[in-house]
Protein backbone atom coordinates (compact mmCIF):
# COMPACT_ATOMS: atom_id res chain seq x y z
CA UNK A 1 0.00 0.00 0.00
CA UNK A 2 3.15 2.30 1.02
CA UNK A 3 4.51 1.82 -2.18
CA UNK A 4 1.29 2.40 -4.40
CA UNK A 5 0.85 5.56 -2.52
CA UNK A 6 4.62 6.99 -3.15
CA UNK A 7 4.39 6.10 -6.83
CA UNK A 8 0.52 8.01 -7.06
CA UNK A 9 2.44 10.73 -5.40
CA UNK A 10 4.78 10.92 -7.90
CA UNK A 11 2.54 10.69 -10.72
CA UNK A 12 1.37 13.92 -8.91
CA UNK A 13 4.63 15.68 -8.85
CA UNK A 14 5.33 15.14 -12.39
CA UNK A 15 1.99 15.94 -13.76
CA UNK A 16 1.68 19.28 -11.75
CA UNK A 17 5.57 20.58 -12.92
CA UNK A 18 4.70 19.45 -16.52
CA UNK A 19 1.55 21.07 -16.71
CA UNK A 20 2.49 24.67 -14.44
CA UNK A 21 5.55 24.57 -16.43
CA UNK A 22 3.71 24.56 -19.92
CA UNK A 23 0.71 26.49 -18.84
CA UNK A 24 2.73 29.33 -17.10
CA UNK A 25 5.16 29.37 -20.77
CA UNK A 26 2.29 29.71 -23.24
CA UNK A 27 0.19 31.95 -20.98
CA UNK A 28 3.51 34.42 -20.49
CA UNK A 29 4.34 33.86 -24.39
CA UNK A 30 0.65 34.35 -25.19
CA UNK A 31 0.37 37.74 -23.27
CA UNK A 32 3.90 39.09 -24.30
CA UNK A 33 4.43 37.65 -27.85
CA UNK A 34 1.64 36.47 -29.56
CA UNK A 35 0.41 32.67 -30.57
CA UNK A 36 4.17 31.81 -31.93
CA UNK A 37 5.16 32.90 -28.09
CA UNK A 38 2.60 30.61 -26.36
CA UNK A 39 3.86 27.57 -28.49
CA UNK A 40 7.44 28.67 -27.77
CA UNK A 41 7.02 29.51 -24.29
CA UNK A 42 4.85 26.79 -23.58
CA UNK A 43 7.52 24.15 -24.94
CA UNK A 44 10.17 25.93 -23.01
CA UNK A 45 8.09 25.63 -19.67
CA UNK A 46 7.06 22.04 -20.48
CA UNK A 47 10.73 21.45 -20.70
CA UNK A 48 11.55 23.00 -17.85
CA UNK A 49 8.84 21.13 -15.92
CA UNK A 50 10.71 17.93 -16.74
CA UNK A 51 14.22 19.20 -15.79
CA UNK A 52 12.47 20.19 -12.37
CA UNK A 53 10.19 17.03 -12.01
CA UNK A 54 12.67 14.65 -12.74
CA UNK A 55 14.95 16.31 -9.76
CA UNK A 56 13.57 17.64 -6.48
CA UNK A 57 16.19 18.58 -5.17
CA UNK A 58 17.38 21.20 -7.87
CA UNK A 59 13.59 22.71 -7.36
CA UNK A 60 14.48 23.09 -3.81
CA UNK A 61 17.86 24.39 -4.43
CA UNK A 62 16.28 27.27 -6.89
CA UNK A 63 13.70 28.08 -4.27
CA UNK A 64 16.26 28.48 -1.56
């Protein structure tokens, strides 16, 4: 049960970088520069959703 319920929380994690990262790009891109911004943006965010979901600890680091 432990184990089912730290993998569901790290479904979690990932899915809420991935999607703040991309939605926080494209609506910045969207607002600043335009459709070609939001797709831009948004790609940069989703990729820098991974970088931060797929390491904790550097999230932590940034915040600190």
């Amino acid at each position: 049960m432990w184990k089912a319920l730290k993998v569901l929380v790290k479904w979690v994690w990932v899915f809420s970088l991935l999607i703040g990262g991309t939605s926080f790009g494209a609506t910045y891109g969207w607002v600043h520069h335009g459709w070609i911004g939001a797709v831009m943006l948004g790609f940069v965010g989703f990729s820098a959703g991974a970088v931060l979901a797929g390491s904790p600890i550097l999230l932590l680091q940034i915040l600190a």
